[in-house]
Protein backbone atom coordinates (compact mmCIF):
# COMPACT_ATOMS: atom_id res chain seq x y z
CA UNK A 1 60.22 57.33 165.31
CA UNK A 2 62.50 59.83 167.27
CA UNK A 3 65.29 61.39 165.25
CA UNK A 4 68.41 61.72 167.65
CA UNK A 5 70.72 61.45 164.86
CA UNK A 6 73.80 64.51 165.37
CA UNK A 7 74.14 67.00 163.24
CA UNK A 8 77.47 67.37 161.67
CA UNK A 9 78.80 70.46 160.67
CA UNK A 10 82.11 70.47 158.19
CA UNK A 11 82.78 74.00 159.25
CA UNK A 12 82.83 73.66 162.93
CA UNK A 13 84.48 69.92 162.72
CA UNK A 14 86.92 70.53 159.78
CA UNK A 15 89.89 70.44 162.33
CA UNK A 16 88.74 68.01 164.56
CA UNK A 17 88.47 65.48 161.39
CA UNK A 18 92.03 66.50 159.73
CA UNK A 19 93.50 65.37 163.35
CA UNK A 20 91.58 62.33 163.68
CA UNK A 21 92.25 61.42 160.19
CA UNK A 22 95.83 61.48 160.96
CA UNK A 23 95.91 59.95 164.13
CA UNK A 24 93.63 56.56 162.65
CA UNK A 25 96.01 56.43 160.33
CA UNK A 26 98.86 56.50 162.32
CA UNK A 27 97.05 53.44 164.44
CA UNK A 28 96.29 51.55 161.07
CA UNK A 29 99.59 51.78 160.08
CA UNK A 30 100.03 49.65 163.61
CA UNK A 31 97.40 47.42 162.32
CA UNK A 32 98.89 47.11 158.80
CA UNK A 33 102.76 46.07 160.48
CA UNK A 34 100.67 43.15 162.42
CA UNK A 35 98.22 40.94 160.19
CA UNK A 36 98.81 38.92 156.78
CA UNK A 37 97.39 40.38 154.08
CA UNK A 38 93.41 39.99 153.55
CA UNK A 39 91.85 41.02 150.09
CA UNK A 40 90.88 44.55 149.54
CA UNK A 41 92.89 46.01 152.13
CA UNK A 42 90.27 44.48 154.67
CA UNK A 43 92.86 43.55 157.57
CA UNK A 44 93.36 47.09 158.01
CA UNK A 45 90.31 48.23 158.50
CA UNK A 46 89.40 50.03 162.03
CA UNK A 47 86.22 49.11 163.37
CA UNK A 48 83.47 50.87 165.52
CA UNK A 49 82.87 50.36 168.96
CA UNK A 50 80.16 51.96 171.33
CA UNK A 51 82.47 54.31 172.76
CA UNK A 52 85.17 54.75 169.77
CA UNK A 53 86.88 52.75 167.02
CA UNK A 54 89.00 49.78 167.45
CA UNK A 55 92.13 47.65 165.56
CA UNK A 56 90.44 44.96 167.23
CA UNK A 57 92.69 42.39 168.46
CA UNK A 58 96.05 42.47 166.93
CA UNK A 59 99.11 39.29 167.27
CA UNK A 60 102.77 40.62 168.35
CA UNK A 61 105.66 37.71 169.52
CA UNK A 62 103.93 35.87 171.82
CA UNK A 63 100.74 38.11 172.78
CA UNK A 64 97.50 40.22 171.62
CA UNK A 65 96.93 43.80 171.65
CA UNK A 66 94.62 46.38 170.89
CA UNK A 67 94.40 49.89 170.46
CA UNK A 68 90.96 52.11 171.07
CA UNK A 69 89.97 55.48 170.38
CA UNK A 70 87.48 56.24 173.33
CA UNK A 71 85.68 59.37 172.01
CA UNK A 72 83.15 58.99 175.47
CA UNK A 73 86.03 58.94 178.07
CA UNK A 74 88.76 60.80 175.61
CA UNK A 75 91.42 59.03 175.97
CA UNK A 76 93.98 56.69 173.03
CA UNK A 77 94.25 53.31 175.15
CA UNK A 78 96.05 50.26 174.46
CA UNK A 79 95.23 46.91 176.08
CA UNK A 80 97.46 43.51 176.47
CA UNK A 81 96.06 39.77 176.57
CA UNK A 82 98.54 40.18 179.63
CA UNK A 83 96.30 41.69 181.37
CA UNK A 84 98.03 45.34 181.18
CA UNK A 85 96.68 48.87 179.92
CA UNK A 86 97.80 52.00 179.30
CA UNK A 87 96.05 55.42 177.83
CA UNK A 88 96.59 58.82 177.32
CA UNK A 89 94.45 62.20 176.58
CA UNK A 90 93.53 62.94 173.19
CA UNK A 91 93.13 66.92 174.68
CA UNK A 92 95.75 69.54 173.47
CA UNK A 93 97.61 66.85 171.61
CA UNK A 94 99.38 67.40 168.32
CA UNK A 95 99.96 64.24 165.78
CA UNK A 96 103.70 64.77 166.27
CA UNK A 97 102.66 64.16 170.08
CA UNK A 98 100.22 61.43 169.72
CA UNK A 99 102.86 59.86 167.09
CA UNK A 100 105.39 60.35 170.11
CA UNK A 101 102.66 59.37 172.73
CA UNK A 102 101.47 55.73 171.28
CA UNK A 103 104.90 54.44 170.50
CA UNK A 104 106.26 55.57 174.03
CA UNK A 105 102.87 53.46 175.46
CA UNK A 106 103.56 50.83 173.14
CA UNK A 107 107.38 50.27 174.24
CA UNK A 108 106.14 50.60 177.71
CA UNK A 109 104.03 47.33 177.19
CA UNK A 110 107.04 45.37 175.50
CA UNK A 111 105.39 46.14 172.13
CA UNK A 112 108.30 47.19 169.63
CA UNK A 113 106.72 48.03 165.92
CA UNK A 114 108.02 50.98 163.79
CA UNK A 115 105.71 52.33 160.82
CA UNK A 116 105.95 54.17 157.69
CA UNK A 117 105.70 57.76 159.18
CA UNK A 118 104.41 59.43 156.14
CA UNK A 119 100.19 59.89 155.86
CA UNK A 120 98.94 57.91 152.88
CA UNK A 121 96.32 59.45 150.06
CA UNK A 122 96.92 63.00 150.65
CA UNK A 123 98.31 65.80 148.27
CA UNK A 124 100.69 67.37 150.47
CA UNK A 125 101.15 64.91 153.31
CA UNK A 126 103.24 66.08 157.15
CA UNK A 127 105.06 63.23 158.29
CA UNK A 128 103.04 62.10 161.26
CA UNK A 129 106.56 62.94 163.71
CA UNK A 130 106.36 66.79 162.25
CA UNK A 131 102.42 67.30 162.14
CA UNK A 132 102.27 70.22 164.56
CA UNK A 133 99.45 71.83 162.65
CA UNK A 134 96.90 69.67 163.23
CA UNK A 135 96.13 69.57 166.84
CA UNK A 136 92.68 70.10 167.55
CA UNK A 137 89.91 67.82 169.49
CA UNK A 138 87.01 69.26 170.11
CA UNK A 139 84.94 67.09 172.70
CA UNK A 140 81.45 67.77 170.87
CA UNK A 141 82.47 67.03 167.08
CA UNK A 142 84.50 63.80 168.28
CA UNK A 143 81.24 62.95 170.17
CA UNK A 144 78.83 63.66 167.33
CA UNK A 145 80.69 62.17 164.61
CA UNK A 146 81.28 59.29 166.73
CA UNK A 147 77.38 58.91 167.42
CA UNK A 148 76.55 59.42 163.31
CA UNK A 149 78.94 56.40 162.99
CA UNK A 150 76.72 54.23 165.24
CA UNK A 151 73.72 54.83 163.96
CA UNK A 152 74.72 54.86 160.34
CA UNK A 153 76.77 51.38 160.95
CA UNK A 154 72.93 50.12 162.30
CA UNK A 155 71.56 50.72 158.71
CA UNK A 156 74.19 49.54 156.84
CA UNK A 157 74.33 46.34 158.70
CA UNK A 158 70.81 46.39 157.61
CA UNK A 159 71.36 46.98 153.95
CA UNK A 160 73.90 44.15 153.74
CA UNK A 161 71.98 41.70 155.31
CA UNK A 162 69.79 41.63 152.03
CA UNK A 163 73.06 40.53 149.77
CA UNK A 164 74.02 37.36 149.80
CA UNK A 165 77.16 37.53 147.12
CA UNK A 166 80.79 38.36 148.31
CA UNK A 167 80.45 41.68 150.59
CA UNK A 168 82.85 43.21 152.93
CA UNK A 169 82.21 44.02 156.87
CA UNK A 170 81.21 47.36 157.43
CA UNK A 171 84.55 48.34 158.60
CA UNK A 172 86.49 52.37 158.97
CA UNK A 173 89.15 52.73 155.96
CA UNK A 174 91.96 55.25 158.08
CA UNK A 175 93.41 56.30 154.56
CA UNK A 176 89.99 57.92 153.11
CA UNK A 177 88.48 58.19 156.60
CA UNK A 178 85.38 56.80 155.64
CA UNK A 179 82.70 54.27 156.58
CA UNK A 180 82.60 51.66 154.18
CA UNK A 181 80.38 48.76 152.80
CA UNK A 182 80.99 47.07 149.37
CA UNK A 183 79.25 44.15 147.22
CA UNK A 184 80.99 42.40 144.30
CA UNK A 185 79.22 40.26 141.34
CA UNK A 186 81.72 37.81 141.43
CA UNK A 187 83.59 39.09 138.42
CA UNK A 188 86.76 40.12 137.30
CA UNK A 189 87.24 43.72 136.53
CA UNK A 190 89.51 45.68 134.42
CA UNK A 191 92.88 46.79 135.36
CA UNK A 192 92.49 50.22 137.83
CA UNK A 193 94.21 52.53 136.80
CA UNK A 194 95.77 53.73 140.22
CA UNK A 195 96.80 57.41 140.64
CA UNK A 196 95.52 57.52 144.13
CA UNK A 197 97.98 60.28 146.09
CA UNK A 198 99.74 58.62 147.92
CA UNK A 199 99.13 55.13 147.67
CA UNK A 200 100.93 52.45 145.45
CA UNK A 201 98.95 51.34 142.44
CA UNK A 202 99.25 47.69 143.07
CA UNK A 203 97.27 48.38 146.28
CA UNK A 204 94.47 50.11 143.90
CA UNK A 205 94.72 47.45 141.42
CA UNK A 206 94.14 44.81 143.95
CA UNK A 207 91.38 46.80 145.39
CA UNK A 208 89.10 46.99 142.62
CA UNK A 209 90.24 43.62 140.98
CA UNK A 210 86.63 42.48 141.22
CA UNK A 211 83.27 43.98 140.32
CA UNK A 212 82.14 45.79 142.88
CA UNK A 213 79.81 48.22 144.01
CA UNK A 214 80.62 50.07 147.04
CA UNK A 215 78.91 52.52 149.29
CA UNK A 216 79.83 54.78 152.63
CA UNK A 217 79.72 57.79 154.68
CA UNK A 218 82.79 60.52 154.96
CA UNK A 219 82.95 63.84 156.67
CA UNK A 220 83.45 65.71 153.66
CA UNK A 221 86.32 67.79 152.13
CA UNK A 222 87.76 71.41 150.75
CA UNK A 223 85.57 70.10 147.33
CA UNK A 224 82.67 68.71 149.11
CA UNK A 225 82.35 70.62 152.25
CA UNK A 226 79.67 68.56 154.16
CA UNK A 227 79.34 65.18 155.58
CA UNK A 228 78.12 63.12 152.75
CA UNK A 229 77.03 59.56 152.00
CA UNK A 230 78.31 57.76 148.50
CA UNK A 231 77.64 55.14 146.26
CA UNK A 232 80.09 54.19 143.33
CA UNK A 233 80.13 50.76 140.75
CA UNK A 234 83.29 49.96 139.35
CA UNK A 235 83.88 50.04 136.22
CA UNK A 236 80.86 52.39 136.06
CA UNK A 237 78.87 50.60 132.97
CA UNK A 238 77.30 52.87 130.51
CA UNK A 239 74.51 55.36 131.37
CA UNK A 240 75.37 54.97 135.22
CA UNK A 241 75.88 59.11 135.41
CA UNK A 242 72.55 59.68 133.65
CA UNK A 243 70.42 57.84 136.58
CA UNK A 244 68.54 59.67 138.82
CA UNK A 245 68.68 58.16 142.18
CA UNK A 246 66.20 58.04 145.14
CA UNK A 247 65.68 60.19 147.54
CA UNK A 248 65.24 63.68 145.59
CA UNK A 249 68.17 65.02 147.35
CA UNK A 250 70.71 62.67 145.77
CA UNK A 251 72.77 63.40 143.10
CA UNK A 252 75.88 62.19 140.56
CA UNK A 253 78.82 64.10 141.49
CA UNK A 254 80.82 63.88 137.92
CA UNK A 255 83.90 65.07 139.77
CA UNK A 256 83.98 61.88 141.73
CA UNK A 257 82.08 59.67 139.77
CA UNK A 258 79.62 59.02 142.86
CA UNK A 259 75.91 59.13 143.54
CA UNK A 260 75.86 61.41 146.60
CA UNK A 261 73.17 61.70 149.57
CA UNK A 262 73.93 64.81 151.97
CA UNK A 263 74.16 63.76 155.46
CA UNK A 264 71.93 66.65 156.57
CA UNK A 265 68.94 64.86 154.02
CA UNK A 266 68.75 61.97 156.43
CA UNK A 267 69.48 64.00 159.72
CA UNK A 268 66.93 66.44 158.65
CA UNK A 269 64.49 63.32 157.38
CA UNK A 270 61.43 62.70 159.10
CA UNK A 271 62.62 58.55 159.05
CA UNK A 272 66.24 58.92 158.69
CA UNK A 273 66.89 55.11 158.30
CA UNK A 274 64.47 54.85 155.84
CA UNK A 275 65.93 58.22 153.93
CA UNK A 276 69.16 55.91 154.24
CA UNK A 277 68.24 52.78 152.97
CA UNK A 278 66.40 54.41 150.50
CA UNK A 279 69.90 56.23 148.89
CA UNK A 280 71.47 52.62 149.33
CA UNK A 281 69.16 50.56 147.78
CA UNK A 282 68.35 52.67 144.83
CA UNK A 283 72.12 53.55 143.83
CA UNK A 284 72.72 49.69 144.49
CA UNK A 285 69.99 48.55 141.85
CA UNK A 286 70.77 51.26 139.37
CA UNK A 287 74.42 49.91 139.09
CA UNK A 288 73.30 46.30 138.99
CA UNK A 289 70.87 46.71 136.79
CA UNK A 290 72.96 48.62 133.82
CA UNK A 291 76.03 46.41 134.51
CA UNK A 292 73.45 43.28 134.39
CA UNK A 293 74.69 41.54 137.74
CA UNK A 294 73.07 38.22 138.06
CA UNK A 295 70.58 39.43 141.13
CA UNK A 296 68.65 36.63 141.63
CA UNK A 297 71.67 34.94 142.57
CA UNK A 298 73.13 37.63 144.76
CA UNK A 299 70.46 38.89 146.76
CA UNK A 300 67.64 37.20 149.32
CA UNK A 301 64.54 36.29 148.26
């Protein structure tokens, strides 16, 4: 099997990501103002297209809308069920302009919504209408990063097709900027305990109000500086630190309180689907197993 999945590099993408974080999440934030709430936070979830991500269709008065990042053509571009689009360049552009940018577009299509301008889970967050610093779009990263996306969407779709309990889509969460795919047993969970920067503990609590074990991909941070795949079970049941995970490369990060994978492992891999499935099915059984989820219930034959 060919390997044509990118490489990633945190180093040389580090800005791209902080911008893109910032501008998803100034497009969920659209998506949050629009839909009724959905368990888990799923209604504001961005999804992934072949050329970008997506709100997917979204209601306002009398209409539908969407907004799309294109990371082929470059462009932020908003679409009407009247027929009408508009787009701009994601090139040289600051979140204070894209902030300034998308709600100028939006008025321009007779689409009035105002959102909460500060950035959710960060430490020391820039309100999105003052975020000069991050301004950086670099065609290749956007293009890479968008291409890991697709092919790592192809084997989680995979993965989840072998659950048949409660499990999410796999769907883009703007506040963590991550890829995300999570199972639950079907039972209640303990209170979370929140503390997430930035974002109200009743959203937390709500979150993880069910057993569930959840797994994704994220382009890594100041603490973890390199694209990284994750698997966590929450609550975590006894001994779930001390497992060793396959493949060899995998690890428990104590810090986070996650099995990790390295995204270089399965880019490097001779099968990189397989490397994948491997991570996801092993960190999957070894939290079922210790926390004694009913499997022959929850999973095909």
């Amino acid at each position: 099997m060919q390997n044509n999945w990118p490489v990633l590099s945190y180093k040389k993408g580090k800005d791209t990501y902080d911008t893109l974080h910032m501008w998803t999440q100034i497009v969920g934030k659209i998506k949050l103002e629009t839909l009724p709430w959905v368990n888990h936070s799923w209604h504001i979830t961005l999804h992934i297209t072949p050329s970008g991500l997506s709100t997917q269709m979204m209601p306002y008065k009398d209409e539908n809308f969407q907004v799309d990042f294109d990371f082929v053509k470059h462009e932020l571009r908003t679409s009407t069920s009247r027929g009408e689009e508009r787009s701009f360049d994601l090139h040289n552009c600051s979140v204070a302009d894209f902030y300034q940018k998308i709600f100028e577009q939006l008025h321009d299509l007779n689409i009035d919504i105002k959102i909460n301008p500060k950035p959710v889970e960060l430490e020391h967050p820039i309100l999105f209408d003052q975020d000069t610093v991050h301004a950086t779009y670099d065609n290749e990263q956007a293009m890479a990063f968008h291409k890991a996306l697709l092919k790592i969407d192809h084997v989680f779709l995979q993965f989840r097709s072998g659950f048949r309990g409660k499990s999410s889509p796999v769907h883009f969460f703007w506040g963590s900027f991550d890829l995300a795919l999570s199972f639950f047993s079907g039972r209640k969970a303990p209170k979370h305990p929140g503390g997430v920067p930035g974002l109200a503990n009743w959203v937390a609590e709500e979150a993880y109000c069910r057993e569930v074990s959840s797994c994704g991909f994220w382009t890594g941070n100041e603490a973890l500086p390199e694209a990284s795949f994750y698997c966590y079970l929450y609550p975590a049941p006894e001994g779930y630190n001390k497992a060793q995970p396959q493949p060899a490369e995998a690890y428990f990060n104590e810090k986070s309180g996650e099995f990790i994978l390295p995204y270089a492992a399965v880019q490097q891999s001779e099968n990189p689907e397989k490397t994948l499935l491997e991570f996801l099915n092993s960190t999957y059984g070894i939290g079922a197993d210790l926390a004694k989820w009913d499997r022959t219930i929850l999973e095909h034959d």
